[in-house]
PDB file of N, CA and C in Angstrom:
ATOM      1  N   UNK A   1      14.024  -4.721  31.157  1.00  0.00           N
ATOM      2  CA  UNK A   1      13.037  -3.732  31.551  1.00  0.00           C
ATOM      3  C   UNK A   1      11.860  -4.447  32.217  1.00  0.00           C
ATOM      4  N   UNK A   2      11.369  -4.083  33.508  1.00  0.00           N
ATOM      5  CA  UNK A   2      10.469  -4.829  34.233  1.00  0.00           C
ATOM      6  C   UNK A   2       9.146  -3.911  33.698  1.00  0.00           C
ATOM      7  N   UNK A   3       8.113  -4.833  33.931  1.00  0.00           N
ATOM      8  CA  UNK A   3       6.453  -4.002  33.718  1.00  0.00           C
ATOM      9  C   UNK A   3       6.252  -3.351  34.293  1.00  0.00           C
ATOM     10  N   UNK A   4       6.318  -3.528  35.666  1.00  0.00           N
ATOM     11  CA  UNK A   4       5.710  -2.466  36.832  1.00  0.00           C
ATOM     12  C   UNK A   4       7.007  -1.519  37.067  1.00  0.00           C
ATOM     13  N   UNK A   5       7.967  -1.438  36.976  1.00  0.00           N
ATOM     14  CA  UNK A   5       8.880  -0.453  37.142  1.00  0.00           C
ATOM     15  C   UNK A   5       8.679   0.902  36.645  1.00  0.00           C
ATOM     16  N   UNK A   6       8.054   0.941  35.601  1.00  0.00           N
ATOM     17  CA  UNK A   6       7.204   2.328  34.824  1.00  0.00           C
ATOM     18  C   UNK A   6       8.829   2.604  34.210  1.00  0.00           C
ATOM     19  N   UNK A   7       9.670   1.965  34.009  1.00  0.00           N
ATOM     20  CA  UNK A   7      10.744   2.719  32.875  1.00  0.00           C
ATOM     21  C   UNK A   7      10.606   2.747  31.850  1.00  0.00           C
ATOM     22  N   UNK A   8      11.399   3.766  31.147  1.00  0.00           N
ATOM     23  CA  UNK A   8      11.412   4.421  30.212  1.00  0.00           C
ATOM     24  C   UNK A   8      12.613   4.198  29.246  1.00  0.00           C
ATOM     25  N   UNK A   9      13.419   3.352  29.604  1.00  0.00           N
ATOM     26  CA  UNK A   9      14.573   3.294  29.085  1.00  0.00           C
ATOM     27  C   UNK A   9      14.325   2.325  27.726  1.00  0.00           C
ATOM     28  N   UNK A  10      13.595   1.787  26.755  1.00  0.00           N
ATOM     29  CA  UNK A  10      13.711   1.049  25.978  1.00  0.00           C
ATOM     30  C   UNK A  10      14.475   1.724  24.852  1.00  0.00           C
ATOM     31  N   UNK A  11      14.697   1.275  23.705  1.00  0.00           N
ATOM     32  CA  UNK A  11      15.349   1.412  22.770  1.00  0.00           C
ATOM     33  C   UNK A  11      13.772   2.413  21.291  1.00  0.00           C
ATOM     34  N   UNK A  12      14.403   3.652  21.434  1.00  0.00           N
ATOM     35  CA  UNK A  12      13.405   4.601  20.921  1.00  0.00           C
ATOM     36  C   UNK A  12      13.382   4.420  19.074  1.00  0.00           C
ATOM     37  N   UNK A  13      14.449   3.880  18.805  1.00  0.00           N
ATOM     38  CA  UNK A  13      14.546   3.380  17.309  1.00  0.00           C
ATOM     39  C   UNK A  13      13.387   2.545  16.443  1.00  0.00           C
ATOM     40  N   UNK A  14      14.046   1.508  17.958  1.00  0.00           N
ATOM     41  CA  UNK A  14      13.423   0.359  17.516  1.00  0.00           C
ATOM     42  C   UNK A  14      11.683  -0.023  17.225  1.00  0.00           C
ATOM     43  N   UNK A  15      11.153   1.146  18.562  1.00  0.00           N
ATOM     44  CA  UNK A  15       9.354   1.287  19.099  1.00  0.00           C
ATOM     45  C   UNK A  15       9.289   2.050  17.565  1.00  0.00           C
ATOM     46  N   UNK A  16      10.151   3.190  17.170  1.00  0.00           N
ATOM     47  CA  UNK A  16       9.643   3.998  16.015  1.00  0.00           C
ATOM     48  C   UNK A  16       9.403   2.728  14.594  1.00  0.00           C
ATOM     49  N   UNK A  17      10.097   2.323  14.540  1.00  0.00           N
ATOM     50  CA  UNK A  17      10.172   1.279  13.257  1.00  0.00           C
ATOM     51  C   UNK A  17       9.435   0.125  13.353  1.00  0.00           C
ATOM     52  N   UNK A  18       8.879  -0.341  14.492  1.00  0.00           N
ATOM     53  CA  UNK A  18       7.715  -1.309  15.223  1.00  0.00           C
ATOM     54  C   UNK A  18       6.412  -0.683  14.996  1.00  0.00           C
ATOM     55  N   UNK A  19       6.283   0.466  15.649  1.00  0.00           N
ATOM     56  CA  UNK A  19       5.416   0.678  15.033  1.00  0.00           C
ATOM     57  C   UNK A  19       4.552   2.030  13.773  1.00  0.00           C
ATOM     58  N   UNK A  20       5.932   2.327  13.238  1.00  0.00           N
ATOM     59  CA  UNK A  20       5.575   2.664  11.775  1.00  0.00           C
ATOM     60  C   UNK A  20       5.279   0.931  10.726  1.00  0.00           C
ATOM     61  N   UNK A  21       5.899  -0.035  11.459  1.00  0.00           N
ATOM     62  CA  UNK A  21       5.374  -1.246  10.272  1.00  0.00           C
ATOM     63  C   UNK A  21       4.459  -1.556  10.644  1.00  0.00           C
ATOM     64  N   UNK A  22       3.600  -1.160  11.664  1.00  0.00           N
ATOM     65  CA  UNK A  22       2.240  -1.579  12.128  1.00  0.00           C
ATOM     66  C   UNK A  22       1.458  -0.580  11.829  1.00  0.00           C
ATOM     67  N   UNK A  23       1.682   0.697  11.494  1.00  0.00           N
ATOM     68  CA  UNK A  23       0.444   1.631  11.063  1.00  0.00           C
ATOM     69  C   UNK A  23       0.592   1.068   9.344  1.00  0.00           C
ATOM     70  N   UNK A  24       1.624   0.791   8.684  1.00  0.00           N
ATOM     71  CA  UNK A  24       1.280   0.404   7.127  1.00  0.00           C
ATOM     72  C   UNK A  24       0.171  -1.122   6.967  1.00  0.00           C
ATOM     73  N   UNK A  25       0.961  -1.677   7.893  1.00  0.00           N
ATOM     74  CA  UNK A  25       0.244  -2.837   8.199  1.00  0.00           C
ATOM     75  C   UNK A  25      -1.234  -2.704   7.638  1.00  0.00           C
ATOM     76  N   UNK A  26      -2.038  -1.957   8.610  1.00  0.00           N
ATOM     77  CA  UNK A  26      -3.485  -1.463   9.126  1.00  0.00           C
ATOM     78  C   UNK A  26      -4.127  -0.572   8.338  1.00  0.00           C
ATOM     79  N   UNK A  27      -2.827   0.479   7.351  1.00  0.00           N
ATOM     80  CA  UNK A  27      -3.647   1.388   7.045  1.00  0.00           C
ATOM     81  C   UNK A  27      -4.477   1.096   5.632  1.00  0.00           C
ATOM     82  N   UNK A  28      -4.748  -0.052   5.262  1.00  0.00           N
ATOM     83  CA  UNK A  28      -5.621  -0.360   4.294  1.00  0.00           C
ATOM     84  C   UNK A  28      -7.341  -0.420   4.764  1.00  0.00           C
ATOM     85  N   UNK A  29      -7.140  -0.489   6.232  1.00  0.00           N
ATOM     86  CA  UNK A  29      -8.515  -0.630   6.770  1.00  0.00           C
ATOM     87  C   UNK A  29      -8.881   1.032   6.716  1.00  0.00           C
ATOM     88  N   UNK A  30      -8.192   1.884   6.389  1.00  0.00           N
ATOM     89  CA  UNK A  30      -8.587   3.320   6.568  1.00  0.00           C
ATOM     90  C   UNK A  30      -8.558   3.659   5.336  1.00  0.00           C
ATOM     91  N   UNK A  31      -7.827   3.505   4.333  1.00  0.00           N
ATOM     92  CA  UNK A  31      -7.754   3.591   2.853  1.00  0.00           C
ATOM     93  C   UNK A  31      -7.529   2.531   2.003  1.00  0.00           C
ATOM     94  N   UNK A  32      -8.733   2.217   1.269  1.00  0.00           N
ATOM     95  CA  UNK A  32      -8.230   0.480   0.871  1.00  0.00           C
ATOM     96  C   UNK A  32      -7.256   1.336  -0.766  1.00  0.00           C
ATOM     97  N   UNK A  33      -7.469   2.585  -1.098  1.00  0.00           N
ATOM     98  CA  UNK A  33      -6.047   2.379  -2.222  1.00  0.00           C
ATOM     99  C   UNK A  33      -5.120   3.203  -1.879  1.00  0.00           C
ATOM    100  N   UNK A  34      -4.694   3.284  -0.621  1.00  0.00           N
ATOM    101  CA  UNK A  34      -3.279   3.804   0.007  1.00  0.00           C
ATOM    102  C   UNK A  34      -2.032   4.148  -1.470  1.00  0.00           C
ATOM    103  N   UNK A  35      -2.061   2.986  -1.708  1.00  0.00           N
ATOM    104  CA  UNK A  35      -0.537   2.785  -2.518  1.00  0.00           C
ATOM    105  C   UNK A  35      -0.750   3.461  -3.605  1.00  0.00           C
ATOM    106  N   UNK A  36      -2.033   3.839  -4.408  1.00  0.00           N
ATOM    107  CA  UNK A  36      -2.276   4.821  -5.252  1.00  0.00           C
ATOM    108  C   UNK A  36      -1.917   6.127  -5.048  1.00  0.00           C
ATOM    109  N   UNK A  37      -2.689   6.496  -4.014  1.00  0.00           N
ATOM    110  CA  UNK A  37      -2.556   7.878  -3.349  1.00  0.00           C
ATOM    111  C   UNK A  37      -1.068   8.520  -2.781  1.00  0.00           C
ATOM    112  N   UNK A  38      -0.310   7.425  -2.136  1.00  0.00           N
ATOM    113  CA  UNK A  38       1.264   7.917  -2.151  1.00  0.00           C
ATOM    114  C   UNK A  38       1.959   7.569  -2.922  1.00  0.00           C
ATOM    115  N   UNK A  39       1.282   7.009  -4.155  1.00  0.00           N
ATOM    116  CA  UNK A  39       2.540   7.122  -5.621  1.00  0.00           C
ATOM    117  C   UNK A  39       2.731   7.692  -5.902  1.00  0.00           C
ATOM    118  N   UNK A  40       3.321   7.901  -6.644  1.00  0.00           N
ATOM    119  CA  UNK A  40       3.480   9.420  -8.191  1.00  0.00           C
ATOM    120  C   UNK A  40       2.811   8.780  -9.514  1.00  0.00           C
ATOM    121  N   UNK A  41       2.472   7.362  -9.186  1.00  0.00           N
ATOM    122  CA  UNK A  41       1.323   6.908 -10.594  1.00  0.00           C
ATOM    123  C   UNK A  41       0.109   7.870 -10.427  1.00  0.00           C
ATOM    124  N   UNK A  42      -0.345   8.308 -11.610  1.00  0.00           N
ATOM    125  CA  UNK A  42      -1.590   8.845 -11.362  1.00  0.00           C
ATOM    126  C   UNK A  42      -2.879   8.502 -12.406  1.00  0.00           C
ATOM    127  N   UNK A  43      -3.322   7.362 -11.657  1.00  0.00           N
ATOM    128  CA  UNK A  43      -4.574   6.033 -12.370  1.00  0.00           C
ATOM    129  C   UNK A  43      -5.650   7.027 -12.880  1.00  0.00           C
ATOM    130  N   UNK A  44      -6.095   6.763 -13.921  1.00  0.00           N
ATOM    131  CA  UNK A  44      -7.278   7.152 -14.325  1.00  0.00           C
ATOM    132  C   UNK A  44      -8.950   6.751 -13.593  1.00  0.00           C
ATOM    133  N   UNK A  45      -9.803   7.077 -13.644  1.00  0.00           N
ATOM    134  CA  UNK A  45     -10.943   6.863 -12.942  1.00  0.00           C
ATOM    135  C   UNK A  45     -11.101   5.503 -12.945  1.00  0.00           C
ATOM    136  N   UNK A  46     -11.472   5.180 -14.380  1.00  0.00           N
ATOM    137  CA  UNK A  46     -11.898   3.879 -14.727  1.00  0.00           C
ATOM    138  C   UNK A  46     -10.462   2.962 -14.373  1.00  0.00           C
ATOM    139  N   UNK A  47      -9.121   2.896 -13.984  1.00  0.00           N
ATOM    140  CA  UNK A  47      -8.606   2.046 -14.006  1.00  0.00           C
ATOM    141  C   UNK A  47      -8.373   1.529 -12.539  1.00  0.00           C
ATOM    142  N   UNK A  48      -8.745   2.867 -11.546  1.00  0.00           N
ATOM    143  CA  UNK A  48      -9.550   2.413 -10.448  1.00  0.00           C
ATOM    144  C   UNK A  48     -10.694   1.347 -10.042  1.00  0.00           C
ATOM    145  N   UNK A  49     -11.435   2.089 -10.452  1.00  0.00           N
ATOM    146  CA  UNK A  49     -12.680   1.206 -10.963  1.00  0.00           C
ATOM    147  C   UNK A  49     -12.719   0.454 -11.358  1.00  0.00           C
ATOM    148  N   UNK A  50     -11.821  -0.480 -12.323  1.00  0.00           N
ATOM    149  CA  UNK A  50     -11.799  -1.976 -12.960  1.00  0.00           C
ATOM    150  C   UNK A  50     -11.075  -2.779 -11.967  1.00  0.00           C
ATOM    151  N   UNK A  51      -9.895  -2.249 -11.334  1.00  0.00           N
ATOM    152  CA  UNK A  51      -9.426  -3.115 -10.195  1.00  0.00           C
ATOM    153  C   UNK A  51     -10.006  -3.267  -8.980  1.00  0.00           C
ATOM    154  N   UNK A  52     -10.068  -1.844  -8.044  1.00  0.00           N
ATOM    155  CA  UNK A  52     -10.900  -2.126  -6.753  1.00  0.00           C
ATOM    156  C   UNK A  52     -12.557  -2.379  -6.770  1.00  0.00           C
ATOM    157  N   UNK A  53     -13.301  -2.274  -7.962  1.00  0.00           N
ATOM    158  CA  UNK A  53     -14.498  -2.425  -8.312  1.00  0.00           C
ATOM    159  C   UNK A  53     -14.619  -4.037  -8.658  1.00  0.00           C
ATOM    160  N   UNK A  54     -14.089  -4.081  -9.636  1.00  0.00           N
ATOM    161  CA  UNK A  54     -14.584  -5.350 -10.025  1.00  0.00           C
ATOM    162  C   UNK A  54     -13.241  -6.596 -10.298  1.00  0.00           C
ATOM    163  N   UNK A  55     -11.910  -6.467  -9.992  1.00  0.00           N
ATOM    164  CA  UNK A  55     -11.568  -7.512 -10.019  1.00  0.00           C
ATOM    165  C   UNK A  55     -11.141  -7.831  -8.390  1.00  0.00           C
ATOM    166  N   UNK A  56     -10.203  -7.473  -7.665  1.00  0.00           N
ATOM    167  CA  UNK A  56     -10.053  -7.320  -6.140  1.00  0.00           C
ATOM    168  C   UNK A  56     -11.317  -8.005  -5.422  1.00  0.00           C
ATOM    169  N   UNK A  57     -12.162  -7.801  -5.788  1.00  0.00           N
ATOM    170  CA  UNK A  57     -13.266  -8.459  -4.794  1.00  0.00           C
ATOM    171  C   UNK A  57     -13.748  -9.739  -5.245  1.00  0.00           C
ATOM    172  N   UNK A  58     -12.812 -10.568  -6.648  1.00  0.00           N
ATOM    173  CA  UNK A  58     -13.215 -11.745  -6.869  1.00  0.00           C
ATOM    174  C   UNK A  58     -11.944 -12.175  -6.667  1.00  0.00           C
ATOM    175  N   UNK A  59     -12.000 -13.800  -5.769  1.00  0.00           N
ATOM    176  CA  UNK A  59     -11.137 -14.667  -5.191  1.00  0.00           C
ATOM    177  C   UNK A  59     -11.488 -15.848  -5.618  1.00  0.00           C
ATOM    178  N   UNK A  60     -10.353 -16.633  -6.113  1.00  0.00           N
ATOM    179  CA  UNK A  60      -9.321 -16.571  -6.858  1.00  0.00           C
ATOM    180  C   UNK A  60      -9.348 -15.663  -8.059  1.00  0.00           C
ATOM    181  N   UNK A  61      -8.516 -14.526  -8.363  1.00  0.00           N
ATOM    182  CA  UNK A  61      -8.350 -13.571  -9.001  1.00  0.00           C
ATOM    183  C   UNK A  61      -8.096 -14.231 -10.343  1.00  0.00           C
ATOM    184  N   UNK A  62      -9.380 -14.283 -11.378  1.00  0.00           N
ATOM    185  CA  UNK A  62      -9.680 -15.042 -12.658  1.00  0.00           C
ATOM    186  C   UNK A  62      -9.172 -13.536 -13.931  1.00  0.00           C
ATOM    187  N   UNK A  63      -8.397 -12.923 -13.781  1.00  0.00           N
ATOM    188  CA  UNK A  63      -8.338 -11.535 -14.706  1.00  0.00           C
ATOM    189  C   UNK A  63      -6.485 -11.351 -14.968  1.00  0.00           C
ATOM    190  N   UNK A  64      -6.352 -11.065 -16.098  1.00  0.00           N
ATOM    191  CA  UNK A  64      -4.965 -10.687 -16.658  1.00  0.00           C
ATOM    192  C   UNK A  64      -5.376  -9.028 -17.223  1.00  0.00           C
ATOM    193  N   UNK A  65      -4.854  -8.330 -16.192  1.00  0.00           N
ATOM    194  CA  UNK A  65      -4.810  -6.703 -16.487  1.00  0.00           C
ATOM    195  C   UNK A  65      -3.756  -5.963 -17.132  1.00  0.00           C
ATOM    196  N   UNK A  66      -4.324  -5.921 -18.698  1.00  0.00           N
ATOM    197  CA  UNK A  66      -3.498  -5.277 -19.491  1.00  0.00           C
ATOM    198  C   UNK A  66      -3.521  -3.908 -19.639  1.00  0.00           C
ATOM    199  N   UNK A  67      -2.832  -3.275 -20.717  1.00  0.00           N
ATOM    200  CA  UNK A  67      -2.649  -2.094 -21.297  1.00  0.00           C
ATOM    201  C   UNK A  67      -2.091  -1.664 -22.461  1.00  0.00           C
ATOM    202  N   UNK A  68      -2.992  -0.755 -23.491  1.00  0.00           N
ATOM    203  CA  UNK A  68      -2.101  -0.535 -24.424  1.00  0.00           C
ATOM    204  C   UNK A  68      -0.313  -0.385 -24.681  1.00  0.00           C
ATOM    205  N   UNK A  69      -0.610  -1.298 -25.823  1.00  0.00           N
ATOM    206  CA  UNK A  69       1.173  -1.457 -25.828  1.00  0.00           C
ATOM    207  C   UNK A  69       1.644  -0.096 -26.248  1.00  0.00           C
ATOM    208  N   UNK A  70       3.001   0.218 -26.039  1.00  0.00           N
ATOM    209  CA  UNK A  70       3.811   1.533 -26.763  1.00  0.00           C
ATOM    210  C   UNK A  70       3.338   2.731 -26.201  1.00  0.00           C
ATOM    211  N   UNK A  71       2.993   2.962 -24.834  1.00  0.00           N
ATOM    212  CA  UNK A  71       2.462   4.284 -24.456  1.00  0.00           C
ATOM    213  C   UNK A  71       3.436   4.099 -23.476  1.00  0.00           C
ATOM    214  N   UNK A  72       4.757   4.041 -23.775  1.00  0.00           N
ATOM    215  CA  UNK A  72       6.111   4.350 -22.321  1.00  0.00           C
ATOM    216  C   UNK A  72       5.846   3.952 -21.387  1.00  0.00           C
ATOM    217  N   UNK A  73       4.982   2.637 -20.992  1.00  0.00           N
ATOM    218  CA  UNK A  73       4.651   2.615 -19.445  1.00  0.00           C
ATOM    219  C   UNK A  73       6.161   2.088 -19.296  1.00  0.00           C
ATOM    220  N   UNK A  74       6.973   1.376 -19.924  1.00  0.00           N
ATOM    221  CA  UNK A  74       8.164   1.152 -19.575  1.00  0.00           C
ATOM    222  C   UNK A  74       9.612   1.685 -19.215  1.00  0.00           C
ATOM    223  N   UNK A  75       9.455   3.139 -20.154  1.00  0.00           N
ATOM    224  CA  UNK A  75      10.149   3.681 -19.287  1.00  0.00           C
ATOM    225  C   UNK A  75       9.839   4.949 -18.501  1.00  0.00           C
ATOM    226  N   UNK A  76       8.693   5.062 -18.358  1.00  0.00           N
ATOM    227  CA  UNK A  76       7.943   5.842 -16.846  1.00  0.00           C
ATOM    228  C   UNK A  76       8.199   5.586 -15.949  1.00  0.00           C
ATOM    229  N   UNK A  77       8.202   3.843 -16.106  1.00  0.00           N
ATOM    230  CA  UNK A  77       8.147   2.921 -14.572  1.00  0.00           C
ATOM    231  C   UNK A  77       9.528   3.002 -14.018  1.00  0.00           C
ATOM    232  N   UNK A  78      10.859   3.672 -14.839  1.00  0.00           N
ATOM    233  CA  UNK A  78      12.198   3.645 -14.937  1.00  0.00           C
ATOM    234  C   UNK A  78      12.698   4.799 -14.113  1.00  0.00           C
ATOM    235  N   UNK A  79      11.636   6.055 -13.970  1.00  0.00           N
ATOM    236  CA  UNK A  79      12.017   7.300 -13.784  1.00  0.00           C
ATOM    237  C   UNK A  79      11.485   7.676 -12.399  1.00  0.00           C
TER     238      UNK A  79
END
């Protein structure tokens, strides 16, 4: 396919999947908790808040983020 030729013939798959991995890429600059919002996890206020508040913005990441034991997060995470 030449530049100046103005064709149209490229491969329409391929531009779709190029650049759908380039809008995920980017879209943290528009929503920094994307991956929350299209989960089906549904975080509590504060557990927001302890990660994008106050650990995420310290580098090298000095924090081990737990959770009460025996509340099924294990097999939630299954379903």
């Amino acid at each position: 396919m030449s530049k100046k030729g103005g064709r149209f013939d490229g491969d329409g798959a391929l531009f779709r999947l190029v650049s759908e991995a380039q809008r995920i890429h980017l879209a943290h600059l528009f929503d920094p908790v994307l991956a929350v919002h299209t989960s089906v996890v549904e975080p509590l206020p504060h557990q927001i808040t302890a990660v994008h508040e106050s650990m995420l913005p310290r580098q090298p990441l000095p924090f081990l983020l737990a959770d009460d034991p025996g509340a099924g997060k294990t097999i939630m995470a299954g379903f």
